[in-house]
N, C-alpha and C. Protein backbone atom coordinates (compact mmCIF):
# COMPACT_ATOMS: atom_id res chain seq x y z
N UNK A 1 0.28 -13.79 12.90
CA UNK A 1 0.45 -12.46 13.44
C UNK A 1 0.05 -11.46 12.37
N UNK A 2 -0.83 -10.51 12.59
CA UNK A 2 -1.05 -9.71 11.37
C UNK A 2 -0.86 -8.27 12.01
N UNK A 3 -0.05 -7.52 11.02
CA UNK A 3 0.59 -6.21 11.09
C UNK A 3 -0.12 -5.26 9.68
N UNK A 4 -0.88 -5.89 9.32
CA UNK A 4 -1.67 -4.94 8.24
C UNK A 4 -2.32 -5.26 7.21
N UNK A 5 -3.75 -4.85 7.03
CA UNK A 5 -4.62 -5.09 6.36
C UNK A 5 -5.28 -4.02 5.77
N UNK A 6 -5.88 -4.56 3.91
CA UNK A 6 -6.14 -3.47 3.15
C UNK A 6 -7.56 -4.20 2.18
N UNK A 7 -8.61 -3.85 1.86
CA UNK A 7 -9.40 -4.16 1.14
C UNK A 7 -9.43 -3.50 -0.31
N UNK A 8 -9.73 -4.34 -1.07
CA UNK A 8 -9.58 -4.19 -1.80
C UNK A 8 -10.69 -4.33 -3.09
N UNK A 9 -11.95 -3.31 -3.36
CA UNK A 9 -12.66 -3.44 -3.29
C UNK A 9 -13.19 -3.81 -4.77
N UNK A 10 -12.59 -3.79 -5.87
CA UNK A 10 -12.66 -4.23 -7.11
C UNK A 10 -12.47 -5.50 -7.52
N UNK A 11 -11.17 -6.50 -6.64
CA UNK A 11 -11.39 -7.79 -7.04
C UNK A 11 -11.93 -8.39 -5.40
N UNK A 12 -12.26 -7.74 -4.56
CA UNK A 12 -13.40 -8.19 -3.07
C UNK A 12 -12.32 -8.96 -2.60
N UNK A 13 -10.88 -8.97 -2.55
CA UNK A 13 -9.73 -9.06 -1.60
C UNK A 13 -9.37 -8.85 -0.52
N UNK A 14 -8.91 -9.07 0.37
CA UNK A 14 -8.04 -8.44 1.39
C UNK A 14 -6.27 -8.78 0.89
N UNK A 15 -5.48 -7.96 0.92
CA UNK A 15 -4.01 -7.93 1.23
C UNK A 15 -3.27 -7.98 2.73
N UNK A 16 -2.70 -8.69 3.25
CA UNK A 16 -3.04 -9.16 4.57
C UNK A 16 -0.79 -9.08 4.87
N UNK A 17 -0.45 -8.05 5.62
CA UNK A 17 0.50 -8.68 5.83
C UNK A 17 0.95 -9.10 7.24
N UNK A 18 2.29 -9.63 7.77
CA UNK A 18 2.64 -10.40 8.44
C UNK A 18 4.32 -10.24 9.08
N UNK A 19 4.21 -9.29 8.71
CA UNK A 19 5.76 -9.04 9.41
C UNK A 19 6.38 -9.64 8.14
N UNK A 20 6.61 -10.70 7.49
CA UNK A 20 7.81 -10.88 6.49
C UNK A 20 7.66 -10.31 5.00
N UNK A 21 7.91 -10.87 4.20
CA UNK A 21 8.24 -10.03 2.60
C UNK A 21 7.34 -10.38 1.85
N UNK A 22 6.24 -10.98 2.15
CA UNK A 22 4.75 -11.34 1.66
C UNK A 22 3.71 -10.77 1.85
N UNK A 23 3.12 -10.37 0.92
CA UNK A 23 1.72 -10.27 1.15
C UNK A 23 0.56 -10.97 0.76
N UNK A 24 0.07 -11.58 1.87
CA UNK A 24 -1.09 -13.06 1.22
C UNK A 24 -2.77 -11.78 0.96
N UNK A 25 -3.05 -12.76 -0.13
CA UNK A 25 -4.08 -12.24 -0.42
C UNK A 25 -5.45 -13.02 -0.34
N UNK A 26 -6.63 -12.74 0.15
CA UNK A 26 -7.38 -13.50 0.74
C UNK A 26 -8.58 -13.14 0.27
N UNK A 27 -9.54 -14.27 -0.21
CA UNK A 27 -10.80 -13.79 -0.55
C UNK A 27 -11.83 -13.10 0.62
N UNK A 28 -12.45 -12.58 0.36
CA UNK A 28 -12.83 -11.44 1.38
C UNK A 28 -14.12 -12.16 1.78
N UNK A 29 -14.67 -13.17 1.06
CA UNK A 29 -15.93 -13.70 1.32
C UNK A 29 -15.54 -14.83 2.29
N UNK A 30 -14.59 -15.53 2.06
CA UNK A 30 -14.20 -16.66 2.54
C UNK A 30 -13.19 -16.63 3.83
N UNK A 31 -12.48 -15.64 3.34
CA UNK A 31 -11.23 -15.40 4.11
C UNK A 31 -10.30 -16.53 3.91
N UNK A 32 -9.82 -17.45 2.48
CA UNK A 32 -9.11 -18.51 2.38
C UNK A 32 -7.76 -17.57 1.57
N UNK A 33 -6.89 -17.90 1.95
CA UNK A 33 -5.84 -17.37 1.25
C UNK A 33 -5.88 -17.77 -0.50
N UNK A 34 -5.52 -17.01 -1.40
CA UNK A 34 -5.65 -17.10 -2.80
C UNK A 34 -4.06 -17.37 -3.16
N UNK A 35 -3.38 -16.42 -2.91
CA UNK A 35 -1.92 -16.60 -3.30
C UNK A 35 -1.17 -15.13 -2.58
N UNK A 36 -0.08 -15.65 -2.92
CA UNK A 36 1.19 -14.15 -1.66
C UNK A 36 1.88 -13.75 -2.65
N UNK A 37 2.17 -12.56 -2.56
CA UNK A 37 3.35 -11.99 -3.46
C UNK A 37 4.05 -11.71 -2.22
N UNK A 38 4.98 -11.81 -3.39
CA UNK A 38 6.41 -11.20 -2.30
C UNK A 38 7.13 -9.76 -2.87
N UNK A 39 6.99 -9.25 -2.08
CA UNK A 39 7.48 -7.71 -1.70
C UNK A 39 8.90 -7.38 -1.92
N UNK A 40 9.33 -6.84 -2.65
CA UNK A 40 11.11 -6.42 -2.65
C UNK A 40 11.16 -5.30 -3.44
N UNK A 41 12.17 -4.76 -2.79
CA UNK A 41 13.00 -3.51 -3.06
C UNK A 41 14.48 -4.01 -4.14
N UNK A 42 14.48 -3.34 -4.88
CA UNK A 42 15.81 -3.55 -5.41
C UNK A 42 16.23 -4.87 -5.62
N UNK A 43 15.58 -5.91 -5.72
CA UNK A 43 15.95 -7.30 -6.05
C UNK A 43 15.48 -7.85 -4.12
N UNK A 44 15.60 -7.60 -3.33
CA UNK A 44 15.57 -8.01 -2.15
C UNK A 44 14.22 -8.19 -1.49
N UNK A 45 13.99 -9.13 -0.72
CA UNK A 45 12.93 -9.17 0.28
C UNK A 45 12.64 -7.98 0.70
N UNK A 46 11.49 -7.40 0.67
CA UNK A 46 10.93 -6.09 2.11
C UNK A 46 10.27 -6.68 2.98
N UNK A 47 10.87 -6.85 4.44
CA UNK A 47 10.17 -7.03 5.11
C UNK A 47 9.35 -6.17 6.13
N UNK A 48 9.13 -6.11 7.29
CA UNK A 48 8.28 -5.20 8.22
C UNK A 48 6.95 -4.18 7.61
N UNK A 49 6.38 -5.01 6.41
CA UNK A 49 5.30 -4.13 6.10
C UNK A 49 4.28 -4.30 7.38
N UNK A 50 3.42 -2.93 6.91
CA UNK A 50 2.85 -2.27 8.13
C UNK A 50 1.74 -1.10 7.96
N UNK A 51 0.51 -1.37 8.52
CA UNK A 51 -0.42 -0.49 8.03
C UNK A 51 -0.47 0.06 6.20
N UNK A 52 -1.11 -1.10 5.94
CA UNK A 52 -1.59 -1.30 3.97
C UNK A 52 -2.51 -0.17 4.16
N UNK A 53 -2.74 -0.22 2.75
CA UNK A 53 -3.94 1.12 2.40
C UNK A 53 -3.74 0.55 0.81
N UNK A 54 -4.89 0.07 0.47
CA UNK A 54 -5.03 0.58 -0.83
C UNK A 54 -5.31 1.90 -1.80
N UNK A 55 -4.49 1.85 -2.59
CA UNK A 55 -4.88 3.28 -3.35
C UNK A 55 -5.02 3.51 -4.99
N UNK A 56 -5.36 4.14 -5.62
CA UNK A 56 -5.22 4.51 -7.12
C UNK A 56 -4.43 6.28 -7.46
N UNK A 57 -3.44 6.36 -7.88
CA UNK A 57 -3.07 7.42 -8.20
C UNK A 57 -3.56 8.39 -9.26
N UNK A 58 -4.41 7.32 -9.93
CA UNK A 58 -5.12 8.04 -11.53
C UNK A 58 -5.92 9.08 -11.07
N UNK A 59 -5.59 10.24 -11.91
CA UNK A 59 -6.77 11.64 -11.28
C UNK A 59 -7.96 10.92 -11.69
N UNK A 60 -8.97 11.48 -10.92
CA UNK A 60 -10.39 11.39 -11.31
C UNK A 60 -10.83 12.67 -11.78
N UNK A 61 -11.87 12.20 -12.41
CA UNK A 61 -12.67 13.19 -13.37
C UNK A 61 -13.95 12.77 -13.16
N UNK A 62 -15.13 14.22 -13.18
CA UNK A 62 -16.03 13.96 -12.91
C UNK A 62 -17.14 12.95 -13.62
N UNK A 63 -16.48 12.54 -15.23
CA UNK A 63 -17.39 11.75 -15.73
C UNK A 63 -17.13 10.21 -15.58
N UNK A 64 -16.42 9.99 -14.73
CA UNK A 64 -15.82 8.54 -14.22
C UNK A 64 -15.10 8.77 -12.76
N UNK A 65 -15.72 8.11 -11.99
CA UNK A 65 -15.49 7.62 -11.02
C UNK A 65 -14.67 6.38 -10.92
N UNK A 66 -14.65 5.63 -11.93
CA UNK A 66 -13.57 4.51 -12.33
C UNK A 66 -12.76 4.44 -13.12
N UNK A 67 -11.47 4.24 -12.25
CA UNK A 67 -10.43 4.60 -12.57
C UNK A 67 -10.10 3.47 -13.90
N UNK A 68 -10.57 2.16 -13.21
CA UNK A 68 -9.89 1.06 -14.15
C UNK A 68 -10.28 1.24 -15.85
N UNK A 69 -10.96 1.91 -16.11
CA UNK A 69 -11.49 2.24 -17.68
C UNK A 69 -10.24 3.16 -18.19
N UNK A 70 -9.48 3.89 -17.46
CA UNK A 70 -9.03 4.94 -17.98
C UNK A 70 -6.94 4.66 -18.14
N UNK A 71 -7.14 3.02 -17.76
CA UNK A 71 -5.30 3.30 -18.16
C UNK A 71 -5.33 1.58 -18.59
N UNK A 72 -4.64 1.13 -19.45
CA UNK A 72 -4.11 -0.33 -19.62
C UNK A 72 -3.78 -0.89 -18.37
N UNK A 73 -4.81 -2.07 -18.31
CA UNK A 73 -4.47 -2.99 -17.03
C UNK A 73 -3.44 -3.97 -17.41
N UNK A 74 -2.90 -4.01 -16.34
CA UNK A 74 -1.57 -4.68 -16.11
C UNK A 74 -1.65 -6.57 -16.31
N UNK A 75 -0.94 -6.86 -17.33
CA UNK A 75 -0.78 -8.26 -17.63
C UNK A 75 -0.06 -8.85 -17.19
N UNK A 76 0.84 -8.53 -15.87
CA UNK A 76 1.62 -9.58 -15.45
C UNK A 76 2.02 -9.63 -14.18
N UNK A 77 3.19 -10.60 -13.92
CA UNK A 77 3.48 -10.18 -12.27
C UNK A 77 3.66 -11.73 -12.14
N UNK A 78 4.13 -11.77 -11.43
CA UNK A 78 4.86 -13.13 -10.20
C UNK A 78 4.28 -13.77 -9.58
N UNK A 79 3.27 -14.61 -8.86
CA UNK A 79 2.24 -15.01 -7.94
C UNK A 79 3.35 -16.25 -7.60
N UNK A 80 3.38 -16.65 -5.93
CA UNK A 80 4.29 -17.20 -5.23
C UNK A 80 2.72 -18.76 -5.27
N UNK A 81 2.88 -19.59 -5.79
CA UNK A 81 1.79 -20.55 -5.62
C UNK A 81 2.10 -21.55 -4.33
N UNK A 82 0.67 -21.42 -3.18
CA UNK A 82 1.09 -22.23 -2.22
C UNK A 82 -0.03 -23.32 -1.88
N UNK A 83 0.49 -25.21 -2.54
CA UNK A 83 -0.24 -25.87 -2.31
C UNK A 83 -1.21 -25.95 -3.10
N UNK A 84 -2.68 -25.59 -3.51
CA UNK A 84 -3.71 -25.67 -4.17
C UNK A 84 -3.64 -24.37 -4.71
N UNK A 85 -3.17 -23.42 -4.24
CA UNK A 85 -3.71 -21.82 -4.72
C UNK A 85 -2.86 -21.66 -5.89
N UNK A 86 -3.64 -21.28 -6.87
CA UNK A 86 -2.94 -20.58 -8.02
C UNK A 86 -3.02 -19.09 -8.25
N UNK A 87 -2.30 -18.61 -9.11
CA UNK A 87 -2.53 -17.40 -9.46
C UNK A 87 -3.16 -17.28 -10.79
N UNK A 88 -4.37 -16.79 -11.01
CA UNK A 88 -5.29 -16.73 -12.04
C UNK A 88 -5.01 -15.75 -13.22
N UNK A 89 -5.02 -15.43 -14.48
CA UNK A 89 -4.68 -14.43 -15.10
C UNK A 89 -5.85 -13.38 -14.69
N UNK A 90 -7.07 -13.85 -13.96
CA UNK A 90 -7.79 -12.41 -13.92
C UNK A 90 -7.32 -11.54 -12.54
N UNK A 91 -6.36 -12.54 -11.45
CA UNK A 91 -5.26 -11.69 -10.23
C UNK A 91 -5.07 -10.79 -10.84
N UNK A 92 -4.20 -11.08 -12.27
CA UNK A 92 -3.10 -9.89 -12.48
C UNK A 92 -3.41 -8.91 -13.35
N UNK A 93 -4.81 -9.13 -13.90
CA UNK A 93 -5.54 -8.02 -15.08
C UNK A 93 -6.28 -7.10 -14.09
N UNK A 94 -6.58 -7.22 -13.24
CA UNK A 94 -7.27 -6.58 -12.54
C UNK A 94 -7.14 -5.26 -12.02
N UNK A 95 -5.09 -4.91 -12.32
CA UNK A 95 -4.99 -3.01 -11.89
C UNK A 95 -4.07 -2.41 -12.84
N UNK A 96 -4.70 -1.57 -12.79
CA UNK A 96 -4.08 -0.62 -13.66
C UNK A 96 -2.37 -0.11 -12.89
N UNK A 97 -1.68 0.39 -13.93
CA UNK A 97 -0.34 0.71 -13.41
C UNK A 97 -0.39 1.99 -12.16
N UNK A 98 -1.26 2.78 -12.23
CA UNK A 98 -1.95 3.84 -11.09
C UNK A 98 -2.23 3.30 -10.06
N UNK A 99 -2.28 1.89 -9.98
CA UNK A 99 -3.09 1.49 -8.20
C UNK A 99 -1.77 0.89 -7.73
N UNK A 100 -1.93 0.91 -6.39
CA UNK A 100 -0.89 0.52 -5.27
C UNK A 100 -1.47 0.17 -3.92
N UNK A 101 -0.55 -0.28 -3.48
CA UNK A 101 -0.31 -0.50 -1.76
C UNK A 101 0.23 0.34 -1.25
N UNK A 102 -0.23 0.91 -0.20
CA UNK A 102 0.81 2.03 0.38
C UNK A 102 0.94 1.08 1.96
N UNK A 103 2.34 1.17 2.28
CA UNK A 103 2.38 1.10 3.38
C UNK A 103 3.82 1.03 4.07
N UNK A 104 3.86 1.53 5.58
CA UNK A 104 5.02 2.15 6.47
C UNK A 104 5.46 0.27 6.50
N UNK A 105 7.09 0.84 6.61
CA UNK A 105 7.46 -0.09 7.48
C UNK A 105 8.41 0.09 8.50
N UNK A 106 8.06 -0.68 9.24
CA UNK A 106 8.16 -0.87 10.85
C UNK A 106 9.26 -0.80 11.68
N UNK A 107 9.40 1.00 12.62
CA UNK A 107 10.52 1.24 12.52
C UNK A 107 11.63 2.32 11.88
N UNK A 108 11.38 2.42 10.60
CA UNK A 108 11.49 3.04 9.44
C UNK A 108 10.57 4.81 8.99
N UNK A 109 11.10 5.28 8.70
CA UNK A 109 10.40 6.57 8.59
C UNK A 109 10.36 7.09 7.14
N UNK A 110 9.40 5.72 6.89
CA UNK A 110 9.48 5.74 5.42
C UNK A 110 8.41 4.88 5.20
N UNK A 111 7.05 5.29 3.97
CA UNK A 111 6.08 4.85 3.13
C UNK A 111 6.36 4.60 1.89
N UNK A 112 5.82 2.81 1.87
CA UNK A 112 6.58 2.67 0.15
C UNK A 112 5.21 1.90 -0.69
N UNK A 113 5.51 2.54 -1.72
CA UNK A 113 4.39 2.35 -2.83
C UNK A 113 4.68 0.63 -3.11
N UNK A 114 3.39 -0.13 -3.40
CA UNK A 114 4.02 -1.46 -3.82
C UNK A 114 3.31 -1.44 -4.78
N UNK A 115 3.54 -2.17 -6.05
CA UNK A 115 2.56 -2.70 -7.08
C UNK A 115 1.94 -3.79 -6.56
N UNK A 116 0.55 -4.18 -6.62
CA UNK A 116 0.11 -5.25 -6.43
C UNK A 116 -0.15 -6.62 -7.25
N UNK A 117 0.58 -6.23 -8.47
CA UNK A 117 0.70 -7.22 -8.97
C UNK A 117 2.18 -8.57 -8.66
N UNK A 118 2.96 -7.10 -8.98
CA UNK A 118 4.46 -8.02 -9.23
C UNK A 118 5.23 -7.78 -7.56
N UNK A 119 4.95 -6.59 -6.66
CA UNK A 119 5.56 -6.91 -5.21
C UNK A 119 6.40 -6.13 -5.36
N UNK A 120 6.77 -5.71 -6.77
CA UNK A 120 8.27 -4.28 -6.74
C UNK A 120 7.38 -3.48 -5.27
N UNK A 121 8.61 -2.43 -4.61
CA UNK A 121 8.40 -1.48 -4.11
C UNK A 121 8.90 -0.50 -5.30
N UNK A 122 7.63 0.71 -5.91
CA UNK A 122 7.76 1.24 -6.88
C UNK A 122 8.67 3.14 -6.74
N UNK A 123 8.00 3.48 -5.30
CA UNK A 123 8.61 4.20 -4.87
C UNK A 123 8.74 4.37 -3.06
N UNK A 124 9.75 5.04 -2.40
CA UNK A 124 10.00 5.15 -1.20
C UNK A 124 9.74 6.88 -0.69
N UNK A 125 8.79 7.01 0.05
CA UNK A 125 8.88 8.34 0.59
C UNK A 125 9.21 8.69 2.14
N UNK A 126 9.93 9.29 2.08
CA UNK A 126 11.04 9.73 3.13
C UNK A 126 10.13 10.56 3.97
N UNK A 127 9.56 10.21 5.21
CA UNK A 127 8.74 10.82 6.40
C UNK A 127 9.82 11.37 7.50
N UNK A 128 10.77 11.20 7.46
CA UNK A 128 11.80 11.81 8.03
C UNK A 128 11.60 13.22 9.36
N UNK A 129 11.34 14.06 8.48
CA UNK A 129 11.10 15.23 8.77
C UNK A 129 10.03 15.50 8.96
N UNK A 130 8.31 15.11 8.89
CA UNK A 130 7.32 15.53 9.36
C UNK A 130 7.94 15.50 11.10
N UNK A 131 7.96 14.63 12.06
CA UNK A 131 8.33 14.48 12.90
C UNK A 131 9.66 13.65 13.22
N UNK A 132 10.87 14.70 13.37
CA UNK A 132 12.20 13.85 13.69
C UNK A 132 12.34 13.29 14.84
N UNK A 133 13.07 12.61 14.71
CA UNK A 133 13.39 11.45 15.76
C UNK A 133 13.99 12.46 17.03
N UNK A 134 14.57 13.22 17.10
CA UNK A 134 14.61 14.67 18.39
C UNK A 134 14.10 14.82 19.04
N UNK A 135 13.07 15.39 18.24
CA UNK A 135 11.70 16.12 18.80
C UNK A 135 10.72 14.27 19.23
N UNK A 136 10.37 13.58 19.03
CA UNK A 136 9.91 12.33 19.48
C UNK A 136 10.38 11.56 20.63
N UNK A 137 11.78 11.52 20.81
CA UNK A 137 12.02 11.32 21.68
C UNK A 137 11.80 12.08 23.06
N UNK A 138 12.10 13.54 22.70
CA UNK A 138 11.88 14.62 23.73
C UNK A 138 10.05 14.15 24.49
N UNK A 139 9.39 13.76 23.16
CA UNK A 139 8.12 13.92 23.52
C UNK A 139 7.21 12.30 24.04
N UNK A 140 8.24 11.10 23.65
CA UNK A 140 8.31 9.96 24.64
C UNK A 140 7.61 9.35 23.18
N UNK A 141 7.21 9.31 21.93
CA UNK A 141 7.10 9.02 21.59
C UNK A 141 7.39 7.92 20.72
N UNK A 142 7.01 7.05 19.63
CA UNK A 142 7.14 6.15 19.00
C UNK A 142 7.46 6.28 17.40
N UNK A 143 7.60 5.03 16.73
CA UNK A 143 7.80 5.14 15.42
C UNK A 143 6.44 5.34 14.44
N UNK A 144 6.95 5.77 13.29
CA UNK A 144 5.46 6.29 12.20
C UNK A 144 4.70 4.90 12.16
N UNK A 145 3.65 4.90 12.26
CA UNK A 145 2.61 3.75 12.28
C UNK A 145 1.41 4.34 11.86
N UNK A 146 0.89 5.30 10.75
CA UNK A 146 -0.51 5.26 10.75
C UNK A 146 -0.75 6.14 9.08
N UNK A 147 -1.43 5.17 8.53
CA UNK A 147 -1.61 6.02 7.33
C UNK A 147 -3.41 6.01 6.99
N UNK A 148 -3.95 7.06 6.36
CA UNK A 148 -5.38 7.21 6.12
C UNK A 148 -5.47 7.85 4.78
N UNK A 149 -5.61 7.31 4.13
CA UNK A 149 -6.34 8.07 2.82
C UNK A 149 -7.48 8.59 2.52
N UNK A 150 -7.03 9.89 1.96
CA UNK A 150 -8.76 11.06 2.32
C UNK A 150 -9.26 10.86 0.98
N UNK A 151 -8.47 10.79 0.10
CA UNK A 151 -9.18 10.73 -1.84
C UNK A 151 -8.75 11.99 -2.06
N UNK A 152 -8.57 13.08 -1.42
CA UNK A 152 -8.62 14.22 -1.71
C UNK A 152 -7.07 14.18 -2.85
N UNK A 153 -7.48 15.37 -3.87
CA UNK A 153 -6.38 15.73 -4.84
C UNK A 153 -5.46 17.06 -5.05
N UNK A 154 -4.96 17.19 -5.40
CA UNK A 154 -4.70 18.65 -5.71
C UNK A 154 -5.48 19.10 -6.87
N UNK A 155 -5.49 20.42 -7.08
CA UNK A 155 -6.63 20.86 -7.81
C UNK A 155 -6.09 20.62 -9.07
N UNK A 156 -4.79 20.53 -9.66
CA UNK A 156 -4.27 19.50 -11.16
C UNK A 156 -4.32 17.87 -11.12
N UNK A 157 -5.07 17.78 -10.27
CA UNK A 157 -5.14 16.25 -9.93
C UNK A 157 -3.85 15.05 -9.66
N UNK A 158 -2.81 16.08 -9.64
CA UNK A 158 -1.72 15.45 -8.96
C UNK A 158 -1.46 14.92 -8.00
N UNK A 159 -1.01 13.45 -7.61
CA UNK A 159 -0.77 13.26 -6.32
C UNK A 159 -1.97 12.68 -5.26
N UNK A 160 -2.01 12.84 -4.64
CA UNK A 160 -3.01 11.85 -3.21
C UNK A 160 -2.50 12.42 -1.95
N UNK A 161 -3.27 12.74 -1.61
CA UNK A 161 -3.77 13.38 0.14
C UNK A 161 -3.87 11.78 1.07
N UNK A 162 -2.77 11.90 2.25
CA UNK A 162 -3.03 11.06 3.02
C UNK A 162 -2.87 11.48 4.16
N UNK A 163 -2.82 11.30 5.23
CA UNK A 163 -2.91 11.40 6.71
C UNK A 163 -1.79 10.41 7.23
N UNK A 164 -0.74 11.27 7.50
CA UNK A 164 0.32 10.28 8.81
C UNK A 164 0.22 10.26 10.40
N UNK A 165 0.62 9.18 10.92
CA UNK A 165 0.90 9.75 12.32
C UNK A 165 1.45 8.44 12.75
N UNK A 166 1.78 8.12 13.99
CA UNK A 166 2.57 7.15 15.02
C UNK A 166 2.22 6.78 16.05
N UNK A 167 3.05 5.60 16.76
CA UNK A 167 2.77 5.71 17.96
C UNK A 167 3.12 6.66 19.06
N UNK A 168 2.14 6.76 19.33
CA UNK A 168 2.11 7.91 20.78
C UNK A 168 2.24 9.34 20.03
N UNK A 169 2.01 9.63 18.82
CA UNK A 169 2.36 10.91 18.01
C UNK A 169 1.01 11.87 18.76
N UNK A 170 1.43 13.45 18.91
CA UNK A 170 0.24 14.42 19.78
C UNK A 170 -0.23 14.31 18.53
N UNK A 171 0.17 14.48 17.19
CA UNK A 171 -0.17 14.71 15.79
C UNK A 171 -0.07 14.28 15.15
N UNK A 172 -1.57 14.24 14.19
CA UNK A 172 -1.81 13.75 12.83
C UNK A 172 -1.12 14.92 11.54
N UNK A 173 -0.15 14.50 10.48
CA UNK A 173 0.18 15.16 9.40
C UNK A 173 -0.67 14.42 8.04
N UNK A 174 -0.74 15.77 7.30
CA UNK A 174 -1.62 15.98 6.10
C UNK A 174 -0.45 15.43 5.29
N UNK A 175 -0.32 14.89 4.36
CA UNK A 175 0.65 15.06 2.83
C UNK A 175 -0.13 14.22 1.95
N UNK A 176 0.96 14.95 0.39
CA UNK A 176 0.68 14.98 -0.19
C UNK A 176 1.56 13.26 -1.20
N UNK A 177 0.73 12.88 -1.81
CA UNK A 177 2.02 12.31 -2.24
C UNK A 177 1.62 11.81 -3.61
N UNK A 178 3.05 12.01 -4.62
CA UNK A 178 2.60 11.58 -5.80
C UNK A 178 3.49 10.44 -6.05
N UNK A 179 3.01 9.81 -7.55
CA UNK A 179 3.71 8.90 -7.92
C UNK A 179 4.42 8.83 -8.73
């Protein structure tokens, strides 16, 4: 059953999740699973991930377009090994502490940052209030289900521009979100 998928275009991945507290990661050429992290909050399983997005929080600047030159890539992290698949040390060198997973879970009116190395959820943002549960119901609507990343920044390069919305939502919301 797949509930959300994210490419990932530096190590040619997909992040693939599944309704439970994993996220399998899959070569993009092959489509063979590589290895799963597992997702948790506070010591615990997260489950109901939902609509992934990969992202990088590092401002850009016009003389680099790549981000990965510009912060210490990350040496470590957890890889759940299943059967033949290992986790390689070049999995976990591969992002900088700036890149993430973004994604809703299901139900919940809330987007949570994941590291893709180690599966922490790094931060939780509270969608609450773009559209309350009141006003949604009044309007027959559904839960938050939709995230889009524009690249766009603020002009201090703070933060990341994304696009929310739901099921059955009349409206798409703009925000902003930092890390």
């Amino acid at each position: 059953e797949g509930w959300g998928i994210t490419f990932v275009e530096h190590t040619n991945e997909f992040y693939v999740s599944d309704g439970s507290d994993y996220l399998m990661v899959w070569d993009a050429e092959t489509l063979v699973e590589k290895r799963r992290i597992r997702v948790t909050f506070q010591g615990n399983g997260a489950r109901y991930l939902n609509e992934l997005e990969f992202v990088d929080f590092a401002p850009t600047t016009n003389d680099d377009d790549d981000n990965t030159n510009n912060s210490e890539m990350k040496d470590n992290g957890d890889c759940v090994e299943d059967g033949s698949m290992t986790c390689s040390e070049e999995s976990t060198m591969a992002f900088t502490p700036t890149m993430k997973i973004l994604a809703n879970i299901w139900y919940q009116d809330v987007i949570v940052s994941i590291d893709p190395v180690s599966g922490e959820i790094t931060r939780v943002y509270d969608m609450r209030d773009i559209y309350p549960v009141e006003e949604r119901q009044k309007d027959r609507a559904d839960c938050l289900n939709g995230i889009s990343v524009t690249g766009a920044r603020k002009k201090d390069g703070e933060g990341l521009e994304v696009w929310v919305t739901g099921k059955l939502w009349p409206k798409m919301y703009r925000v902003q979100l930092i890390d």
